[in-house]
PDB file of N, CA and C in Angstrom:
ATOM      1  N   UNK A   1     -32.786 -41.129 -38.731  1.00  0.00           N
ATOM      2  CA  UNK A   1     -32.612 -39.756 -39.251  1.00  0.00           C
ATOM      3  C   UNK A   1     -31.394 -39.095 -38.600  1.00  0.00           C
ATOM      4  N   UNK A   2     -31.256 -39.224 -37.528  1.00  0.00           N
ATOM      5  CA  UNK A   2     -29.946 -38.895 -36.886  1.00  0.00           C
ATOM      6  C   UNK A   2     -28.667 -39.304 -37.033  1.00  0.00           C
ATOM      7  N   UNK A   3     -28.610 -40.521 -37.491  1.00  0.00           N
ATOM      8  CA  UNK A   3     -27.761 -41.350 -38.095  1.00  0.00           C
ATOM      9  C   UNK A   3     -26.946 -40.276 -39.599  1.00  0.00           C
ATOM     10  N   UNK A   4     -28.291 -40.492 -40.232  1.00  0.00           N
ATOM     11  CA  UNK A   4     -27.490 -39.443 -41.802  1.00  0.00           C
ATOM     12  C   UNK A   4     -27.385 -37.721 -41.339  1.00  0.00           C
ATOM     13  N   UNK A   5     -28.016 -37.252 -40.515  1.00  0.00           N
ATOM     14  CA  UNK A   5     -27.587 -35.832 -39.919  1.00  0.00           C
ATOM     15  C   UNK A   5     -26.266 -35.958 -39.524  1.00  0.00           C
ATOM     16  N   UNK A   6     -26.293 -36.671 -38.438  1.00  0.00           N
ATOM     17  CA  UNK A   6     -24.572 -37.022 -38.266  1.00  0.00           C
ATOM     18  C   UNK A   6     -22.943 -36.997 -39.273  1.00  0.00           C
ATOM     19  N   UNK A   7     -24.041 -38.008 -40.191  1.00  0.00           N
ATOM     20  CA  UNK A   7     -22.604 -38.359 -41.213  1.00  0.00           C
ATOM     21  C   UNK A   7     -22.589 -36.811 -42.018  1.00  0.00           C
ATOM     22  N   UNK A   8     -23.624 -36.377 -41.983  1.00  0.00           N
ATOM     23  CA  UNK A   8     -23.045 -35.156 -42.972  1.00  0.00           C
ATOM     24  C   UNK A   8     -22.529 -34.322 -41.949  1.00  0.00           C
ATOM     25  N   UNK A   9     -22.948 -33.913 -41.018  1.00  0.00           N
ATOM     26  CA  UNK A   9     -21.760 -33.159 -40.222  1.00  0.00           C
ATOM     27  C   UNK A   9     -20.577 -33.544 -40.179  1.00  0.00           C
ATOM     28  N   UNK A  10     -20.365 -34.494 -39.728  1.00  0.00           N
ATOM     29  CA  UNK A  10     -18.826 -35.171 -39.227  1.00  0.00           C
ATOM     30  C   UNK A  10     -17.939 -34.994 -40.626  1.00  0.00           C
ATOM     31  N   UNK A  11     -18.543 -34.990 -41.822  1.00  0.00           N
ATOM     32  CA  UNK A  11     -18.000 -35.568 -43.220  1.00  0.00           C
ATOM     33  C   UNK A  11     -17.988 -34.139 -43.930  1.00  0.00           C
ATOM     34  N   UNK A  12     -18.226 -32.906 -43.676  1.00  0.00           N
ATOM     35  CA  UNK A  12     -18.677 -31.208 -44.922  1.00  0.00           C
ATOM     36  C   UNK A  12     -17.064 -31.351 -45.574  1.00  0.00           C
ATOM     37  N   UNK A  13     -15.784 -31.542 -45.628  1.00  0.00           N
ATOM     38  CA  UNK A  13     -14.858 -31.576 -46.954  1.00  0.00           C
ATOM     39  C   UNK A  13     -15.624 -32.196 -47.972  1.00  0.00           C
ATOM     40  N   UNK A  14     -15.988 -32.983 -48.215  1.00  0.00           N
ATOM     41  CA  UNK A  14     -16.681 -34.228 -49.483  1.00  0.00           C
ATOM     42  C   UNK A  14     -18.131 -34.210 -49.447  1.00  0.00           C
ATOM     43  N   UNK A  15     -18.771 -33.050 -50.339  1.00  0.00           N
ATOM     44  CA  UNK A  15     -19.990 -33.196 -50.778  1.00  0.00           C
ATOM     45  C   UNK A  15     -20.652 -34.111 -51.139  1.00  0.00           C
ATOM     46  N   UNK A  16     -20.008 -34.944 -52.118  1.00  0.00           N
ATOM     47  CA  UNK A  16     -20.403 -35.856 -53.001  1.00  0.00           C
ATOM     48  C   UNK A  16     -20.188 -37.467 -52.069  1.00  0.00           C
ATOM     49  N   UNK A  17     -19.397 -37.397 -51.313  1.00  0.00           N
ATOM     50  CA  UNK A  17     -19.297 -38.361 -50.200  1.00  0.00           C
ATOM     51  C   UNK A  17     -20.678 -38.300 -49.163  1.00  0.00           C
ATOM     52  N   UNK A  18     -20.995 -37.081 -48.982  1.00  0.00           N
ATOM     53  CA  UNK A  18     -22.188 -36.849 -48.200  1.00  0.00           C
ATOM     54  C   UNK A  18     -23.413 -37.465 -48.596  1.00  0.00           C
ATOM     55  N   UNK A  19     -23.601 -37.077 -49.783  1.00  0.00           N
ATOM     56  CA  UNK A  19     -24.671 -37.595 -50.856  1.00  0.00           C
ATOM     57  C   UNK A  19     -24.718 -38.932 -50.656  1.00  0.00           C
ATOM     58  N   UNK A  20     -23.205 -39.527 -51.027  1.00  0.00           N
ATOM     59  CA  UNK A  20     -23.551 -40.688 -51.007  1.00  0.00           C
ATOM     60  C   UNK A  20     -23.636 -41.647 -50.019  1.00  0.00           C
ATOM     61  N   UNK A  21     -23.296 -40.979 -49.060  1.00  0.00           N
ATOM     62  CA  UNK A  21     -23.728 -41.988 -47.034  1.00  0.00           C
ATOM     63  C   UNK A  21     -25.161 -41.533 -47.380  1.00  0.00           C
ATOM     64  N   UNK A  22     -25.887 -40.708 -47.754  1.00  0.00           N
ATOM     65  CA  UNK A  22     -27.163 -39.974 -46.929  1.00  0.00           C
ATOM     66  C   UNK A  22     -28.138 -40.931 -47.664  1.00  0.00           C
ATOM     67  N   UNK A  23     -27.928 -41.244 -49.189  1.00  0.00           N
ATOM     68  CA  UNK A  23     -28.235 -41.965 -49.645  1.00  0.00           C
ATOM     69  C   UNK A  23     -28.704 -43.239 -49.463  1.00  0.00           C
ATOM     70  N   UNK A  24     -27.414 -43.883 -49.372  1.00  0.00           N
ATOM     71  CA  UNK A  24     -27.102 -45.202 -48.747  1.00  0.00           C
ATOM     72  C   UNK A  24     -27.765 -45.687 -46.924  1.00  0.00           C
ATOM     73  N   UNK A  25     -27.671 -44.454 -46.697  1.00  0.00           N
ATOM     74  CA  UNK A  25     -28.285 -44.889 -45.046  1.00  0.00           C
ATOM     75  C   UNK A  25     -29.517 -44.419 -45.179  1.00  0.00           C
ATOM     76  N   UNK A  26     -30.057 -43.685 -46.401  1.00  0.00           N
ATOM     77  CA  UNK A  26     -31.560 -43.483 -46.294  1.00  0.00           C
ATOM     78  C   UNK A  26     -32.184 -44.789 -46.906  1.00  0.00           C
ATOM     79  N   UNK A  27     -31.130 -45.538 -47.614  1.00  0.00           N
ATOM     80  CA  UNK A  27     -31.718 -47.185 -48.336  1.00  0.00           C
ATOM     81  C   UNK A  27     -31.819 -48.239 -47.206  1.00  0.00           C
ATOM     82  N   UNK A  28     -30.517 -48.445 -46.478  1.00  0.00           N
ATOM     83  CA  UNK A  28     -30.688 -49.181 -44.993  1.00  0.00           C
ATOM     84  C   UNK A  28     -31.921 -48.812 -44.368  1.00  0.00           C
ATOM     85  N   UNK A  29     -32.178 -47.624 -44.062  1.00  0.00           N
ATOM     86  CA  UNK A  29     -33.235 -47.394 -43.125  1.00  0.00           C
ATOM     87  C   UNK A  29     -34.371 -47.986 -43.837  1.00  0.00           C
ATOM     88  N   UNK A  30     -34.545 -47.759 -44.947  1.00  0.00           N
ATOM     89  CA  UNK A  30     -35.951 -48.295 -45.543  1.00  0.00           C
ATOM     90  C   UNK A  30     -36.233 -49.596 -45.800  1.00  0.00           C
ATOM     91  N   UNK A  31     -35.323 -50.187 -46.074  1.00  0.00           N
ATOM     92  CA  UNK A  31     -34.934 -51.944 -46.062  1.00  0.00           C
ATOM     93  C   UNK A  31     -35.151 -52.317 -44.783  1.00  0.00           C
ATOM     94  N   UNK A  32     -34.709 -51.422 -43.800  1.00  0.00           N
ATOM     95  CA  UNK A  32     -35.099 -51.886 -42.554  1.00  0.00           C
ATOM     96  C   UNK A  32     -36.530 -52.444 -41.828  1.00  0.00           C
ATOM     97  N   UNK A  33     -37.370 -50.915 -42.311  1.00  0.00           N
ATOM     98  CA  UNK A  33     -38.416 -50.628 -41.792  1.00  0.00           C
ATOM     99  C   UNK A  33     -39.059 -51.610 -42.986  1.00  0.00           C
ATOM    100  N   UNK A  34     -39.043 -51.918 -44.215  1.00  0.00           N
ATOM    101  CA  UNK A  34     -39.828 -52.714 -45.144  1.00  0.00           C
ATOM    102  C   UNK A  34     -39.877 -54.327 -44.540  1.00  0.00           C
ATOM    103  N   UNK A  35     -38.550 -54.727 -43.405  1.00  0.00           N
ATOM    104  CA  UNK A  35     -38.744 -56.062 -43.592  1.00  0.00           C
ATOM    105  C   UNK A  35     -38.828 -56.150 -42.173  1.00  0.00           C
TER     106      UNK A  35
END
């Protein structure tokens, strides 16, 4: 969770960039924890 808190701080020019790390590292994390 700290991980995607991070990227959206470090990253507020590109909304849509945000979305799409928060996304993407909310899919890693769950792939993670699934296997």
């Amino acid at each position: 969770m700290v991980d995607v808190t991070v990227t959206v701080v470090v990253d507020p020019s590109s909304g849509q960039h945000n979305l799409d790390c928060r996304h993407n590292l909310s899919r890693s994390i769950k792939r993670d924890v699934i296997n």
